[in-house]
Protein backbone atom coordinates (compact mmCIF):
# COMPACT_ATOMS: atom_id res chain seq x y z
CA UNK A 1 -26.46 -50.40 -0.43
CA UNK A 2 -22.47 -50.30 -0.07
CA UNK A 3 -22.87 -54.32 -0.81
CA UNK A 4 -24.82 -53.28 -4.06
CA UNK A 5 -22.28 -50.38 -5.10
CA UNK A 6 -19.33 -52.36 -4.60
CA UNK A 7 -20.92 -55.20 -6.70
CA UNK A 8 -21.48 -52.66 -9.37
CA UNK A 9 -17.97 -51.60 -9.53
CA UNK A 10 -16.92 -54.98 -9.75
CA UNK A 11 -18.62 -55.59 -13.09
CA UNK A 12 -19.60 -58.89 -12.47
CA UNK A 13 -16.61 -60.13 -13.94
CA UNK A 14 -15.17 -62.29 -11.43
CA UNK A 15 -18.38 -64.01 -10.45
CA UNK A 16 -18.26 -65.81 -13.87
CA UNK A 17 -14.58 -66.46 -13.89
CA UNK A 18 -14.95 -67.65 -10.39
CA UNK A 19 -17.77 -70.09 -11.63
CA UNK A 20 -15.87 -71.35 -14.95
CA UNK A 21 -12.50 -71.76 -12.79
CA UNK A 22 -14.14 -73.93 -10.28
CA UNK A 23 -16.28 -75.96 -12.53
CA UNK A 24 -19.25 -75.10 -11.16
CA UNK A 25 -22.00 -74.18 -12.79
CA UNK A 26 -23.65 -70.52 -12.61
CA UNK A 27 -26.88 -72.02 -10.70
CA UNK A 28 -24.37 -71.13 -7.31
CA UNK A 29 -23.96 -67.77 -8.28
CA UNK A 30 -27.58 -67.02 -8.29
CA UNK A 31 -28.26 -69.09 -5.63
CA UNK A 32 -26.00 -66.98 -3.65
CA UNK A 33 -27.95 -64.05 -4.23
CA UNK A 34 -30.97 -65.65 -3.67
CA UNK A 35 -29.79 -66.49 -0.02
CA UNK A 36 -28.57 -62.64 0.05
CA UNK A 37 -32.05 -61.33 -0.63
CA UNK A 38 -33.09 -63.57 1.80
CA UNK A 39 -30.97 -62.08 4.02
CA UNK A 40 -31.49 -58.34 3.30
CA UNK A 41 -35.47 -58.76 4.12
CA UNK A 42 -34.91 -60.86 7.55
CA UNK A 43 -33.07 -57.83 7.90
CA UNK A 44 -35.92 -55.47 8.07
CA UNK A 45 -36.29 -56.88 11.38
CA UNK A 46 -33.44 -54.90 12.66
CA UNK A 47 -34.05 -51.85 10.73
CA UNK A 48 -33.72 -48.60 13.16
CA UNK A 49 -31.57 -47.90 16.56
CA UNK A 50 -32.22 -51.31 18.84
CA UNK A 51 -34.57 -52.60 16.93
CA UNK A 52 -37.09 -49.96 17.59
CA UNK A 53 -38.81 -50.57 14.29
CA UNK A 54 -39.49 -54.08 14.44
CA UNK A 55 -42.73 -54.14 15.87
CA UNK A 56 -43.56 -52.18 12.34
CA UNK A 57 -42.43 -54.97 9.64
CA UNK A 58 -44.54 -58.19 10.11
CA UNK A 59 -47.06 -55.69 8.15
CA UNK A 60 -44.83 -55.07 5.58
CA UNK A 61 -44.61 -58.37 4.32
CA UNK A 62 -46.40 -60.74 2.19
CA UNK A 63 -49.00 -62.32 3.86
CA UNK A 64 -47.29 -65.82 3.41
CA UNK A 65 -43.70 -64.38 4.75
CA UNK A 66 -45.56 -63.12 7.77
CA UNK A 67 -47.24 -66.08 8.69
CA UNK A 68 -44.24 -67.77 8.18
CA UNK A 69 -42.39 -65.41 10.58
CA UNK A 70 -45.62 -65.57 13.50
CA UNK A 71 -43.24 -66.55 16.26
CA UNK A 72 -40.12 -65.23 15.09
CA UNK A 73 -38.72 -62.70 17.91
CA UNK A 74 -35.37 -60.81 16.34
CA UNK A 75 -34.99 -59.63 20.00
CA UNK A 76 -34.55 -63.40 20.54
CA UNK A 77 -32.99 -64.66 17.85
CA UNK A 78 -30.35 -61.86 18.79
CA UNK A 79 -29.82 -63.17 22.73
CA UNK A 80 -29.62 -66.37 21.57
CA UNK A 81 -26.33 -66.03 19.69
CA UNK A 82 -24.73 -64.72 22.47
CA UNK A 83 -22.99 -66.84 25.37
CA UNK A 84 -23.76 -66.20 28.88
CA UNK A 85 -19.84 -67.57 29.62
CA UNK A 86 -18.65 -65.32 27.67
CA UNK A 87 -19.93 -62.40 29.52
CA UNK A 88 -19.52 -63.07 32.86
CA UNK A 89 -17.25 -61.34 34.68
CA UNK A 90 -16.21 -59.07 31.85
CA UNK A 91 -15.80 -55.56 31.56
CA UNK A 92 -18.94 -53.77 30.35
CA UNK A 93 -16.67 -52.40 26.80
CA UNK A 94 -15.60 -56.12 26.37
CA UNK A 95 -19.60 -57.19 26.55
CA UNK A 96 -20.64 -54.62 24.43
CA UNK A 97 -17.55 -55.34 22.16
CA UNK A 98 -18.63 -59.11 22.31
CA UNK A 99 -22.55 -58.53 21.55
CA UNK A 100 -21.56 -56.05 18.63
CA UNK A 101 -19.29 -58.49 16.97
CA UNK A 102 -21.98 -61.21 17.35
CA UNK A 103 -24.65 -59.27 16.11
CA UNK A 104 -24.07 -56.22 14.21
CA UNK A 105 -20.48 -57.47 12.69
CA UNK A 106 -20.99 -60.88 12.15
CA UNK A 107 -25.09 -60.50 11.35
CA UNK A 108 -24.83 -57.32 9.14
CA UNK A 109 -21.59 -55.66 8.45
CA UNK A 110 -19.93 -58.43 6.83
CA UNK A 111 -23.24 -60.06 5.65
CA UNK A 112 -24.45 -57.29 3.21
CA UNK A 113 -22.53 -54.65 4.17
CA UNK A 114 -20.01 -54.88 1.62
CA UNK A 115 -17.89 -57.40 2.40
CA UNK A 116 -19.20 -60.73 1.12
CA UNK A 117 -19.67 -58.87 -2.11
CA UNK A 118 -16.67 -57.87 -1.99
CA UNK A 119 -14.50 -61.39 -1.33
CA UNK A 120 -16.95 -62.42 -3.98
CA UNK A 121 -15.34 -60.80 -6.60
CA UNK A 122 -12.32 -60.76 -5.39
CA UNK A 123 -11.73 -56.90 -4.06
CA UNK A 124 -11.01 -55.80 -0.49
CA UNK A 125 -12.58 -52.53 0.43
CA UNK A 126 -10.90 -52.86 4.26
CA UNK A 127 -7.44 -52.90 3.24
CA UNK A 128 -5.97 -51.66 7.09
CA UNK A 129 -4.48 -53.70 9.41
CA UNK A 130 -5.52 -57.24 8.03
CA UNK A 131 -1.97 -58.40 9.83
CA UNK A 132 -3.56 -61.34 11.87
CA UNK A 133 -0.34 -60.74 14.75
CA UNK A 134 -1.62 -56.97 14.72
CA UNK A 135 -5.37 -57.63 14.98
CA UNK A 136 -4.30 -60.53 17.97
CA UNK A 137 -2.37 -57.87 19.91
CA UNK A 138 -5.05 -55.59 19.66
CA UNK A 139 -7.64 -57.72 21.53
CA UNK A 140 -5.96 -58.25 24.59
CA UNK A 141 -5.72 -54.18 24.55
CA UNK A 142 -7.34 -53.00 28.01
CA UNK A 143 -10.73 -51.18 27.88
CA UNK A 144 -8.76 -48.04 28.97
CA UNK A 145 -6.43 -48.34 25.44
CA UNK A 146 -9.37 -48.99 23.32
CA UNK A 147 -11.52 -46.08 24.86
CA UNK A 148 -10.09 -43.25 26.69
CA UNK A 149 -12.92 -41.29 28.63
CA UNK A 150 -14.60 -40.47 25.53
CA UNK A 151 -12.21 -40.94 23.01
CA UNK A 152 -13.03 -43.65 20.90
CA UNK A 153 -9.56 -45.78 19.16
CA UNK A 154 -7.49 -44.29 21.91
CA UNK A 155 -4.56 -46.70 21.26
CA UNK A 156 -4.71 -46.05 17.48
CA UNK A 157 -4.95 -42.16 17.52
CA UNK A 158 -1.92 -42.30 19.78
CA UNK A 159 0.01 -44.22 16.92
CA UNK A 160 -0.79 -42.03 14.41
CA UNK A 161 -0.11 -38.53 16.47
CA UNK A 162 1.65 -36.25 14.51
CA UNK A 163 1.60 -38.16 11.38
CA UNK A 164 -2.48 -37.84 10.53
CA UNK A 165 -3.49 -33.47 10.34
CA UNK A 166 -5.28 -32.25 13.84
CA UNK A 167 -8.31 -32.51 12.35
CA UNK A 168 -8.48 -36.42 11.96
CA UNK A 169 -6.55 -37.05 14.75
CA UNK A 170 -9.52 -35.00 16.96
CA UNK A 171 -12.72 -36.15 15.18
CA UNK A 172 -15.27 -38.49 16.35
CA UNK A 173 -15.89 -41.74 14.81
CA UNK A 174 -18.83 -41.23 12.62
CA UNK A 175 -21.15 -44.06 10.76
CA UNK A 176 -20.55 -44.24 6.87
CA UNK A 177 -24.04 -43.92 6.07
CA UNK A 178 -26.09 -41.13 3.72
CA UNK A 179 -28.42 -38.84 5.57
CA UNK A 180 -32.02 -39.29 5.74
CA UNK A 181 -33.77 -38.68 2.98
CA UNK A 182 -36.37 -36.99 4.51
CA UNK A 183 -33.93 -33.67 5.64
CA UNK A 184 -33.95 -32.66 2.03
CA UNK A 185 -36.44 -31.92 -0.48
CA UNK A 186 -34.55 -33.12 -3.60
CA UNK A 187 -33.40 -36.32 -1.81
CA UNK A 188 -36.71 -37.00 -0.70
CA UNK A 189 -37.84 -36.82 -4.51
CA UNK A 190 -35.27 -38.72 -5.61
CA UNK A 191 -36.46 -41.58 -3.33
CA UNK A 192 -39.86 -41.33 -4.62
CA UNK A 193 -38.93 -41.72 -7.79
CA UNK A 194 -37.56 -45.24 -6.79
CA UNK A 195 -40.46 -46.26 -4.91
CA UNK A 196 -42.61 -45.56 -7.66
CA UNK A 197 -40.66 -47.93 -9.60
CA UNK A 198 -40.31 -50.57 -7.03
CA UNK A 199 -42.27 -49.99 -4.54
CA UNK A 200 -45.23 -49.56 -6.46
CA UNK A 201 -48.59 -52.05 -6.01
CA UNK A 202 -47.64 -53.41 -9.63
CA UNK A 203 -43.77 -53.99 -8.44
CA UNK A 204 -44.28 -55.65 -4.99
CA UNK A 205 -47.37 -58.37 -6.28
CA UNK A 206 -44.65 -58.76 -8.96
CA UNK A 207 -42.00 -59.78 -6.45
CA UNK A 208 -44.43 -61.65 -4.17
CA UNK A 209 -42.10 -60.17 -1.33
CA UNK A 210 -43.90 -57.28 0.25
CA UNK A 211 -47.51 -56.01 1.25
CA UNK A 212 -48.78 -53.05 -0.86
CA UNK A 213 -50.85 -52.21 2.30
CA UNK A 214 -48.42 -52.30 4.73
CA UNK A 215 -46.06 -50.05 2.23
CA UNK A 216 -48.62 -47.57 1.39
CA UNK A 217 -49.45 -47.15 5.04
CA UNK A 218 -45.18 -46.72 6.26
CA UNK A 219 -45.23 -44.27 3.88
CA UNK A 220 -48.87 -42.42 4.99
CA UNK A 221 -47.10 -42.35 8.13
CA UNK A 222 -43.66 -40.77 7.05
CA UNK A 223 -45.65 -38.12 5.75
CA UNK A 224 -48.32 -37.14 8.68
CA UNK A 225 -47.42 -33.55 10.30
CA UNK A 226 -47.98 -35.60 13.07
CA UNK A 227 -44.89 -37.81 12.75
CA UNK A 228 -42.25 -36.74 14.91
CA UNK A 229 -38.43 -36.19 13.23
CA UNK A 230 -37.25 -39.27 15.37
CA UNK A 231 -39.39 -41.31 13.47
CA UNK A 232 -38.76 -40.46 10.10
CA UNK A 233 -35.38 -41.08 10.45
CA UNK A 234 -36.39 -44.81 11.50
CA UNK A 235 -38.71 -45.02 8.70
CA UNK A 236 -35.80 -44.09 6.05
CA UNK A 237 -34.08 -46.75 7.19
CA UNK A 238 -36.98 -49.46 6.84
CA UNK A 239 -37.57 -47.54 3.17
CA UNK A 240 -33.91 -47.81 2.39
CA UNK A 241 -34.64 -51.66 2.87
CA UNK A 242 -37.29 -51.94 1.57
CA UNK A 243 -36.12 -50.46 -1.78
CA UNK A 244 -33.23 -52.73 -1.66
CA UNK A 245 -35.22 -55.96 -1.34
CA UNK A 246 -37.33 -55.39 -4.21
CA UNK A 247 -33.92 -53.80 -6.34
CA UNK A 248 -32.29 -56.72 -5.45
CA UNK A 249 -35.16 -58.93 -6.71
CA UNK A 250 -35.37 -57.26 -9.99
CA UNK A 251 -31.97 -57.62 -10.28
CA UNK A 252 -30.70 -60.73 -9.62
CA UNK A 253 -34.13 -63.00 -9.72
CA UNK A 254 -36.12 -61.58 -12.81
CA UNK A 255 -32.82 -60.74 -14.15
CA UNK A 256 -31.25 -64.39 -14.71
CA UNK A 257 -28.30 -63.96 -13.83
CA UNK A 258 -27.95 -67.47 -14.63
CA UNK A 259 -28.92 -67.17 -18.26
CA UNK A 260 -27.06 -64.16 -18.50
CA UNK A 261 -23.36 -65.68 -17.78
CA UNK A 262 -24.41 -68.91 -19.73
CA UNK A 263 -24.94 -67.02 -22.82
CA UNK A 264 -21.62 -65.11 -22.20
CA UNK A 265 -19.65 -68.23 -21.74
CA UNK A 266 -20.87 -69.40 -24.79
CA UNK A 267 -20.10 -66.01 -26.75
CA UNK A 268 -16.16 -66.16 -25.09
CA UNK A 269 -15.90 -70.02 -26.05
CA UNK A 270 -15.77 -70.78 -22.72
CA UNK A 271 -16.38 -74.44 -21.21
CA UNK A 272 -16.79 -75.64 -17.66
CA UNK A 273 -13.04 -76.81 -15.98
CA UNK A 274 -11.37 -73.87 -17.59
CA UNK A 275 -9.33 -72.02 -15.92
CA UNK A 276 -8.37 -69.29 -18.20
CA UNK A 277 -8.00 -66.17 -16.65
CA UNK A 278 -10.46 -63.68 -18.15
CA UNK A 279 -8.65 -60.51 -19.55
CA UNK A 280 -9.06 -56.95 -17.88
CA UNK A 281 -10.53 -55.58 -21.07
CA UNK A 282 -13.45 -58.12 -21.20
CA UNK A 283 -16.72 -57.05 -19.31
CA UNK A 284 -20.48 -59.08 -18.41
């Protein structure tokens, strides 16, 4: 969802200048977000804390996805990625450091979680210590300088004493994420009022992405009494991605994006080889 918002704010302006600069035509742009959407739902996979609610999505999907997907193991798919050399005889921070970044980092955060949106379109949303000398020196750092006891970004909150307020300095690292929906009524409306629009039996044989069953049924289960608080928050996540696959659809695949900047072109004048740099004041 931060890929989506940050592709929102960008206007979609520099996709098409990016396209008409290069001389390619807007076929890669959509193509691009094809592969993204792609993406997003082999990312239901890894929906909830260690994967705990993968055993839940092969039912979610179409019937053709999931038989596509029979012998597909994300548990798997995840150890194989990693190398065995590059774990032995390492500090346990230093594997755990090494899995994230092959996973998580590499797999998710700069995947869809904002930042190949954002070098899209040309924005950085991580502006901090990009210095390539500074990011070096900071991975030969010992475990003890990275975490202190408990104290997460030891080396950095000892840089910044006395020039960030108490209060920063002191707090925990927290994820940049919403809260479930579930812990409040109007949230939890709001939500509905998306799935009814795209997560509705009508919306998901439309898409040709999801089963109707299978949603119907997460969301039978969200709502039991008997579901425990643990699992709700699991099954926001899964909703949160499951609304995004079928947004994402609507958006970018029944929305033609391709057509779309084609007819713009053509309304600015614009031919392919140009490299005209579009003006701030003119928006797609």
């Amino acid at each position: 969802m931060i890929g989506g918002a940050a592709f929102q704010l960008a206007d979609g302006k520099t996709n098409v200048m990016m396209a008409k600069s290069s001389g390619t035509s807007c076929d890669g742009v959509i193509l691009q977000f094809f592969i993204t959407l792609i993406v997003v739902v082999a990312c239901l996979f890894a929906a909830g804390s260690a994967l705990a609610s993968a055993q839940r999505v092969p039912g979610l999907l179409h019937p053709d996805h999931r038989a596509a997907l029979t012998d597909y193991s994300p548990g798997a798919a995840i150890a194989d990625t990693l190398d065995a050399d590059a774990l032995e005889n390492r500090h346990p921070l230093d594997r755990a450091q090494y899995a994230w970044i092959k996973t998580m980092l590499e797999g998710q955060i700069l995947t869809w979680g904002g930042d190949r949106v954002d070098m899209a379109n040309a924005m950085e949303a991580r502006p901090p210590f990009l210095d390539h000398h500074l990011a070096a020196y900071a991975a030969m750092l010992p475990p003890s300088m990275r975490i202190h006891g408990r104290i997460e970004k030891f080396a950095l909150r000892e840089a910044m004493k006395g020039l960030l307020p108490e209060t920063l300095y002191k707090r925990e690292k927290f994820a940049f994420m919403a809260p479930p929906a579930h812990t409040d009524p109007k949230k939890w409306a709001a939500m509905q009022i998306l799935a009814r629009r795209h997560l509705s039996p009508a919306a998901i044989e439309a898409a040709g992405l999801l089963d109707a069953e299978g949603v119907a049924a997460l969301f039978s289960l969200h709502e039991s009494p008997d579901t425990s608080v643990a699992t709700q928050t699991q099954l926001d996540a899964v909703i949160n991605h499951l609304l995004g696959v079928q947004i994402l659809h609507q958006q970018f695949i029944v929305g033609d994006i391709p057509s779309m900047a084609r007819r713009k072109a053509q309304t600015l004048g614009w031919q392919a080889g140009q490299t005209s740099v579009i003006p701030e004041s003119v928006k797609c």
